[in-house]
N, C-alpha and C. Protein backbone atom coordinates (compact mmCIF):
# COMPACT_ATOMS: atom_id res chain seq x y z
N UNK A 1 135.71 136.31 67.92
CA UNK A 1 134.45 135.80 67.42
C UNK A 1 133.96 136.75 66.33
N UNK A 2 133.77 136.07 65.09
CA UNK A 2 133.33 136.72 64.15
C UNK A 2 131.68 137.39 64.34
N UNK A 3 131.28 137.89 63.79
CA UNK A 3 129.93 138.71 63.79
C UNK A 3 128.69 137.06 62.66
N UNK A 4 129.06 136.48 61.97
CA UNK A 4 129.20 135.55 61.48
C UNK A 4 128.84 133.98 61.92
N UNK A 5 130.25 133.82 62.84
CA UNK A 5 130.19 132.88 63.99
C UNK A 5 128.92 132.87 64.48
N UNK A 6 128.95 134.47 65.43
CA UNK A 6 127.91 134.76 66.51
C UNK A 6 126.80 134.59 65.86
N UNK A 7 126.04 134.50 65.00
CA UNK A 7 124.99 134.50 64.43
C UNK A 7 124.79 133.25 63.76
N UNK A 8 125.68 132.19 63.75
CA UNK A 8 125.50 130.95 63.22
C UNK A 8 125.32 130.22 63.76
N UNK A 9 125.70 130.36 65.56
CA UNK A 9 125.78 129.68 66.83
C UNK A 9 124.68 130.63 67.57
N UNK A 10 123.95 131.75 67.33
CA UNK A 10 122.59 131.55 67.66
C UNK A 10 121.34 131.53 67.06
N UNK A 11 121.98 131.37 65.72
CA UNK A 11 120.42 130.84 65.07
C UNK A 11 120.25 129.18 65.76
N UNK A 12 121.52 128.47 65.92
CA UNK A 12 121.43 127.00 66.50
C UNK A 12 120.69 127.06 67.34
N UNK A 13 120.98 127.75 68.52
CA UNK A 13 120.32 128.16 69.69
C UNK A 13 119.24 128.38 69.59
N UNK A 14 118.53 129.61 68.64
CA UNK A 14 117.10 129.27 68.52
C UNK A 14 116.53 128.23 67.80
N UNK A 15 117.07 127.59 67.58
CA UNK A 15 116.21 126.24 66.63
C UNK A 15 116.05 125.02 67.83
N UNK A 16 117.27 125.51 68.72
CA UNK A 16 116.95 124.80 69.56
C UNK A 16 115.54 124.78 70.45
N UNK A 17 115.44 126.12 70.62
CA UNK A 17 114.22 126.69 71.89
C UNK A 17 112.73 126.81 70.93
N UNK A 18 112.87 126.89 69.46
CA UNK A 18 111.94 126.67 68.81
C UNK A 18 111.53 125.30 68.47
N UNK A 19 112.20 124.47 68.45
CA UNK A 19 112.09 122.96 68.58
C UNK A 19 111.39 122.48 69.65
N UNK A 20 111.93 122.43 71.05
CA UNK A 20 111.48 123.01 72.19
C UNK A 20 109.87 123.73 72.61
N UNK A 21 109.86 124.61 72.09
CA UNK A 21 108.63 125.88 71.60
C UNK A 21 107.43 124.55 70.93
N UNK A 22 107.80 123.79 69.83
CA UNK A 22 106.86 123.01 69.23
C UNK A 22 106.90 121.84 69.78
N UNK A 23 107.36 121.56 70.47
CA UNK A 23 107.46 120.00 71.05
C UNK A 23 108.14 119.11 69.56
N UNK A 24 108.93 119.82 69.08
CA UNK A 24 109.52 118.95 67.74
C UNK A 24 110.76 117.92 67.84
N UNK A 25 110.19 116.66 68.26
CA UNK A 25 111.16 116.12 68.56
C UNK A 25 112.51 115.59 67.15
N UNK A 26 112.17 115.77 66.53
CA UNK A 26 112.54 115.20 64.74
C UNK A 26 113.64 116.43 64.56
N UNK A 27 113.51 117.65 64.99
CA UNK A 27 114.26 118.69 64.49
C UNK A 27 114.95 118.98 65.82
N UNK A 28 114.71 118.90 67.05
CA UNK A 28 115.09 118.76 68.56
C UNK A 28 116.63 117.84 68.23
N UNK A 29 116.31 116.62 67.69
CA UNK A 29 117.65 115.27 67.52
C UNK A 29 118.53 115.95 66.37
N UNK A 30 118.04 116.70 65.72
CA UNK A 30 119.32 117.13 64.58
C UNK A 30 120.10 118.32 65.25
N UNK A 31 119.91 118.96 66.38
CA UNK A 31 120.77 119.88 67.32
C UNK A 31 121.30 119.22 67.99
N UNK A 32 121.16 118.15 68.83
CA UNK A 32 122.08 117.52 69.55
C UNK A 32 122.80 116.37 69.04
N UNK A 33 123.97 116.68 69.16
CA UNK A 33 124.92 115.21 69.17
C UNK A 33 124.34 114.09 69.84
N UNK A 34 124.27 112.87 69.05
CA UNK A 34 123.91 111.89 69.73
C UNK A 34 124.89 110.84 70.35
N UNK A 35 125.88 111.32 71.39
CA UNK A 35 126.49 110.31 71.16
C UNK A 35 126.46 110.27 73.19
N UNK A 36 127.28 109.15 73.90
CA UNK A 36 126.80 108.99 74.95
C UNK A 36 127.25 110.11 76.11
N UNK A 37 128.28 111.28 75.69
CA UNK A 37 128.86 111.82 76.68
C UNK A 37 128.06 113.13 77.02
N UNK A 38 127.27 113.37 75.82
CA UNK A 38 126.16 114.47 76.13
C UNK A 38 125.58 114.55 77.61
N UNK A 39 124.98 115.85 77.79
CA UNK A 39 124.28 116.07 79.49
C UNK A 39 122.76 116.72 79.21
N UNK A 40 122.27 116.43 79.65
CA UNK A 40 121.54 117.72 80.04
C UNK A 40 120.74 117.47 82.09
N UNK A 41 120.75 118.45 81.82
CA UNK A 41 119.83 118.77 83.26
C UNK A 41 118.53 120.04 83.93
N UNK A 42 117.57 119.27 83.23
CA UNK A 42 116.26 119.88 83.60
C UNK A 42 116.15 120.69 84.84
N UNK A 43 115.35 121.89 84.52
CA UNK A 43 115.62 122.43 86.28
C UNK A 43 114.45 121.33 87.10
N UNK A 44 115.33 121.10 88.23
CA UNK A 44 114.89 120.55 89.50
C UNK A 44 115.51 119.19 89.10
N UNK A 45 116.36 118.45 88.28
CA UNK A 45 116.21 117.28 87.56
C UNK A 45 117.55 116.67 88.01
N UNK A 46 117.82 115.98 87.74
CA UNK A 46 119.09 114.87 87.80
C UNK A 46 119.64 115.25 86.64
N UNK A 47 120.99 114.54 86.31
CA UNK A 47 122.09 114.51 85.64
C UNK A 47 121.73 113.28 84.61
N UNK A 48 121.15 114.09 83.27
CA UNK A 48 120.91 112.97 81.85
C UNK A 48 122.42 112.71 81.17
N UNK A 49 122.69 111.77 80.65
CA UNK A 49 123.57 111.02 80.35
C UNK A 49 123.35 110.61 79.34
N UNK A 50 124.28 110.96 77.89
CA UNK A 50 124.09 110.47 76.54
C UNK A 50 122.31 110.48 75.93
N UNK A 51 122.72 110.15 74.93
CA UNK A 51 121.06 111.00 73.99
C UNK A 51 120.08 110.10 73.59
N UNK A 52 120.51 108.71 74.15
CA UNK A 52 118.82 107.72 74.73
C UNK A 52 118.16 108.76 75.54
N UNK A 53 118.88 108.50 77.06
CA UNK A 53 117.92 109.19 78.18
C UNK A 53 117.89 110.50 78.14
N UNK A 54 118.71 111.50 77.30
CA UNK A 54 118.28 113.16 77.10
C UNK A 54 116.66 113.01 75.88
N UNK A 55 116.58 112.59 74.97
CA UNK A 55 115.57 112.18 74.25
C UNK A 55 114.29 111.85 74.32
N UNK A 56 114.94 110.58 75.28
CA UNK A 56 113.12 110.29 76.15
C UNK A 56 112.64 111.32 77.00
N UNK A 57 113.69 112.17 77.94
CA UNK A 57 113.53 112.99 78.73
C UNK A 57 112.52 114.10 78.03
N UNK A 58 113.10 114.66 77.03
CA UNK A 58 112.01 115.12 76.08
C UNK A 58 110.92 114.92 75.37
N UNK A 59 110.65 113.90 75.14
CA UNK A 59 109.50 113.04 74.60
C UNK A 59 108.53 112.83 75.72
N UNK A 60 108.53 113.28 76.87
CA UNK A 60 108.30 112.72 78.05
C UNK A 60 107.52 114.49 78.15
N UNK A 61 108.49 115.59 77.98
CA UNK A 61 108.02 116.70 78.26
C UNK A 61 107.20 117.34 77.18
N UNK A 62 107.54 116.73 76.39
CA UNK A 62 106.18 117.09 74.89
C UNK A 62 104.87 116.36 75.27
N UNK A 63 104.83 115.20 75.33
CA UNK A 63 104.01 114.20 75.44
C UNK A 63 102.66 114.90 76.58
N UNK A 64 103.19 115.03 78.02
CA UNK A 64 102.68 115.56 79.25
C UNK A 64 102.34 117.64 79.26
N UNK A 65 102.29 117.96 77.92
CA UNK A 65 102.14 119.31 77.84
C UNK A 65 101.56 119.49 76.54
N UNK A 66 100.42 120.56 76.70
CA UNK A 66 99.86 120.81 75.35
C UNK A 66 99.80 122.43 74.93
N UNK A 67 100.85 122.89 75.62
CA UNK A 67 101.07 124.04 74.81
C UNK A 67 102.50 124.59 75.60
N UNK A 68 103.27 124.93 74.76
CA UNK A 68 104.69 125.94 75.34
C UNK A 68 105.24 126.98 74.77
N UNK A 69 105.34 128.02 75.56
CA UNK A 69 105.57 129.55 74.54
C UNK A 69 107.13 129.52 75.47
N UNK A 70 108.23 130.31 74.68
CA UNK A 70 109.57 130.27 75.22
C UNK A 70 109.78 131.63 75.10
N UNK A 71 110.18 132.21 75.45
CA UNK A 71 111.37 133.88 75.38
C UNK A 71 112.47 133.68 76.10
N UNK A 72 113.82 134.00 75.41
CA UNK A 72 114.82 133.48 76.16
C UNK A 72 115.48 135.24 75.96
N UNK A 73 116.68 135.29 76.67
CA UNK A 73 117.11 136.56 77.04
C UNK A 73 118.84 136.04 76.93
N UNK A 74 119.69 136.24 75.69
CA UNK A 74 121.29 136.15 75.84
C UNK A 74 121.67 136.61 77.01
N UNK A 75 122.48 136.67 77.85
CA UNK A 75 123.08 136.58 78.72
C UNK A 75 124.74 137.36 78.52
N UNK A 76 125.40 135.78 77.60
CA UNK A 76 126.50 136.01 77.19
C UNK A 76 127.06 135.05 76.74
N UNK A 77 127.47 135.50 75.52
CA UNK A 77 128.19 134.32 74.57
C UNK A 77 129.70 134.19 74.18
N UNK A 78 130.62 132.58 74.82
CA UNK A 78 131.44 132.67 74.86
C UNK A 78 131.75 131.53 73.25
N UNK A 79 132.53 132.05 72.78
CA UNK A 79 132.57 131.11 71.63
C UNK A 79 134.41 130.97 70.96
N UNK A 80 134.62 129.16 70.73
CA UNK A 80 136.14 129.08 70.78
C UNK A 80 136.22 128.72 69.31
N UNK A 81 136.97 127.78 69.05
CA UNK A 81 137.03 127.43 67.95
C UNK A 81 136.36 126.18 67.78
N UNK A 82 136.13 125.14 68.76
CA UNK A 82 135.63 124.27 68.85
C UNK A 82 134.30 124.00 70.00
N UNK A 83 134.38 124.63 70.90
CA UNK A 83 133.36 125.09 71.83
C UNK A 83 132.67 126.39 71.97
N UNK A 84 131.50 126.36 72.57
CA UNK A 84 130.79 127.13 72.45
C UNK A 84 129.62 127.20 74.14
N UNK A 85 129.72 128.41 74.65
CA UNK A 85 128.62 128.27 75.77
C UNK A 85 127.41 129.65 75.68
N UNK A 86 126.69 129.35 75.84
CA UNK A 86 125.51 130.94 75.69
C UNK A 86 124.83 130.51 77.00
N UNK A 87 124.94 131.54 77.53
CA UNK A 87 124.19 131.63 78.73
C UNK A 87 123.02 132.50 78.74
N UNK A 88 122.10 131.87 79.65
CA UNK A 88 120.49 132.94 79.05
C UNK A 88 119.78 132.52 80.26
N UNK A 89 118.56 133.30 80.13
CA UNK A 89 117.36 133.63 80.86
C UNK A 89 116.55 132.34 79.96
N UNK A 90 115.38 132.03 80.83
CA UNK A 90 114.45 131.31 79.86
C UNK A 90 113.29 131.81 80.92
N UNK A 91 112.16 131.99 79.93
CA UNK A 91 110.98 132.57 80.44
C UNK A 91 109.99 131.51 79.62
N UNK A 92 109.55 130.76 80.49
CA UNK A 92 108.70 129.46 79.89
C UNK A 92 107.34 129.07 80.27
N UNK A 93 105.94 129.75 79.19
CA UNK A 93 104.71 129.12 79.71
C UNK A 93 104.74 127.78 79.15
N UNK A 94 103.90 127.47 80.13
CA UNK A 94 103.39 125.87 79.68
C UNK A 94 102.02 125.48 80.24
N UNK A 95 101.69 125.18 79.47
CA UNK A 95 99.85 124.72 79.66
C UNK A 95 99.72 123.21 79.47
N UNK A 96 99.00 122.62 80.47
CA UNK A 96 99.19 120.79 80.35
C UNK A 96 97.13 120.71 81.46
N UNK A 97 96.49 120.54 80.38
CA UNK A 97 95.13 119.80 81.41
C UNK A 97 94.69 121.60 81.61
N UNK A 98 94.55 122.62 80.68
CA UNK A 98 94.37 123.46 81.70
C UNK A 98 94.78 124.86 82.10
N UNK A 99 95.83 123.72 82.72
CA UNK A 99 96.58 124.71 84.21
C UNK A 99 97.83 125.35 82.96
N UNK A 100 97.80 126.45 83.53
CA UNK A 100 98.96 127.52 83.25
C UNK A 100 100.04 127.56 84.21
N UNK A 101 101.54 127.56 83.83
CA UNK A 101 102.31 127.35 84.77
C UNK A 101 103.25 128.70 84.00
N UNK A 102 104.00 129.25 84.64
CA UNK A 102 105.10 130.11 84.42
C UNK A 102 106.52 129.86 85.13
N UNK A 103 107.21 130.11 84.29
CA UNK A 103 108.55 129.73 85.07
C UNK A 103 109.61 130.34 84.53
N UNK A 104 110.77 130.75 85.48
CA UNK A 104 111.85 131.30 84.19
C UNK A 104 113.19 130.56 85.26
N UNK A 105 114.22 130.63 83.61
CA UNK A 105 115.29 129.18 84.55
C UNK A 105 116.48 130.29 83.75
N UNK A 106 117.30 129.95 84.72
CA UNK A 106 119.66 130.30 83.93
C UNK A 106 119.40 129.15 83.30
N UNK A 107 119.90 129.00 82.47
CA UNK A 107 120.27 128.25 81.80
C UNK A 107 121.72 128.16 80.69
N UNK A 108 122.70 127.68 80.71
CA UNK A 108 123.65 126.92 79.94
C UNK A 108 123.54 126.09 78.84
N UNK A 109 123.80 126.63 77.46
CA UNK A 109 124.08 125.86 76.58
C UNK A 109 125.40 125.83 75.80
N UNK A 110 125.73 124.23 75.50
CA UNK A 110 127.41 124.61 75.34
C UNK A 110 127.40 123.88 73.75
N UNK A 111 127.91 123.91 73.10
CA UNK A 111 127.84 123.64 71.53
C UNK A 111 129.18 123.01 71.62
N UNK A 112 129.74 122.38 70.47
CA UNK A 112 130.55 121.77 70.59
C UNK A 112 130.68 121.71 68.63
N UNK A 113 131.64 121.89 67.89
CA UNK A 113 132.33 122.49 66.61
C UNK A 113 132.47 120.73 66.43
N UNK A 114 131.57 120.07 65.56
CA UNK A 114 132.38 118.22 65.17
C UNK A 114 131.78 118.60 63.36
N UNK A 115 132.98 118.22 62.88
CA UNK A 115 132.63 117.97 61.02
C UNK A 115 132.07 119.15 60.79
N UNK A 116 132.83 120.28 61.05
CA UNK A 116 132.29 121.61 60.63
C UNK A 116 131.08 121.60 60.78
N UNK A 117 129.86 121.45 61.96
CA UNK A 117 128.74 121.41 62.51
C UNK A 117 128.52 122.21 64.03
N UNK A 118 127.93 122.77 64.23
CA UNK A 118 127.99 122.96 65.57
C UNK A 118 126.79 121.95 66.42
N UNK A 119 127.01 121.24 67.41
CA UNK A 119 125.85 120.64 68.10
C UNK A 119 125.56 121.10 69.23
N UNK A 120 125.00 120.58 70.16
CA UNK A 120 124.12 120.89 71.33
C UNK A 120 124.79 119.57 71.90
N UNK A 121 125.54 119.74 72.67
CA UNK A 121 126.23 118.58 74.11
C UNK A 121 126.08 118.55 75.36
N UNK A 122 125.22 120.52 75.80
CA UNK A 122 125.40 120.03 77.30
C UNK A 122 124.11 121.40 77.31
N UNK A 123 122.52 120.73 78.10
CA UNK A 123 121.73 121.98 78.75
C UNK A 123 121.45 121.66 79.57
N UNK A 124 121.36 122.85 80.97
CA UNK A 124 121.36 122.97 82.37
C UNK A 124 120.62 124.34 82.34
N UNK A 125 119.60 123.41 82.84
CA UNK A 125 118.42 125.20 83.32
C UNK A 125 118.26 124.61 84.76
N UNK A 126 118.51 126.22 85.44
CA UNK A 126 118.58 126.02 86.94
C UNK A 126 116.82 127.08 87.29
N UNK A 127 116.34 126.78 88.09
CA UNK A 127 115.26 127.68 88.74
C UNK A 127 115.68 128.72 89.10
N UNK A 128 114.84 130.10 88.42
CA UNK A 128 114.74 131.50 89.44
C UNK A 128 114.40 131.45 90.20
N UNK A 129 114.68 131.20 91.78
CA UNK A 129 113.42 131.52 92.76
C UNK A 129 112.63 133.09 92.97
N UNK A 130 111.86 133.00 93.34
CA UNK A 130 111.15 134.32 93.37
C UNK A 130 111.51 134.50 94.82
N UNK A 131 111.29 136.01 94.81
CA UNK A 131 111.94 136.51 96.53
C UNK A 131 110.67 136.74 97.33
């Protein structure tokens, strides 16, 4: 992995969580592949399927929240020629009516190399529990 690579596949990454960060759904759809084999899985959530229902899923979490601050923490980044996974911390306020919520999730993101592009095909944030 080039020094290069690594930095081209996580600026993606943050555009992702800054997209995310603004509730931007317009710049959110130009990171992910839209096509039906995509995943994602919200912590506590079911298994989303292609980028109708990953989309609404999001539109759904912008919509029901009026403020979200993100800090995410690399983990570790595995990167191929055509795939890509970064594993991380996510440390996520969110304010909706109010109420302040805190939360931090593992999370998995796997990129995927199509037309010399890198996309967003597969996110899985799992819950920290607290001890």
């Amino acid at each position: 992995m080039t020094t290069d690579e690594k930095s081209q596949l996580t600026a993606i990454n943050d555009a992702f969580y800054r997209s995310f960060e603004k509730r931007d759904i317009k710049t959110m759809s130009q990171l992910w592949w839209q096509g039906s084999s995509c995943t994602c899985i919200h912590p506590g959530g079911n298994v989303l399927k292609g980028w109708d229902m990953i989309r609404h899923s999001w539109e759904t979490i912008f919509k029901n929240t009026d403020y979200l601050e993100i800090d995410t923490e690399i983990i570790n980044i595995e990167l191929g020629q055509e795939i890509a996974n970064i594993i991380l911390i996510e440390k996520v306020t969110q304010i909706n009516q109010g109420r302040r919520l805190e939360a931090q999730s593992i999370a998995t993101n796997s990129f995927r190399k199509m037309a010399q592009k890198w996309c967003l095909v597969h996110h899985h944030g799992s819950p920290i529990m607290r001890r």
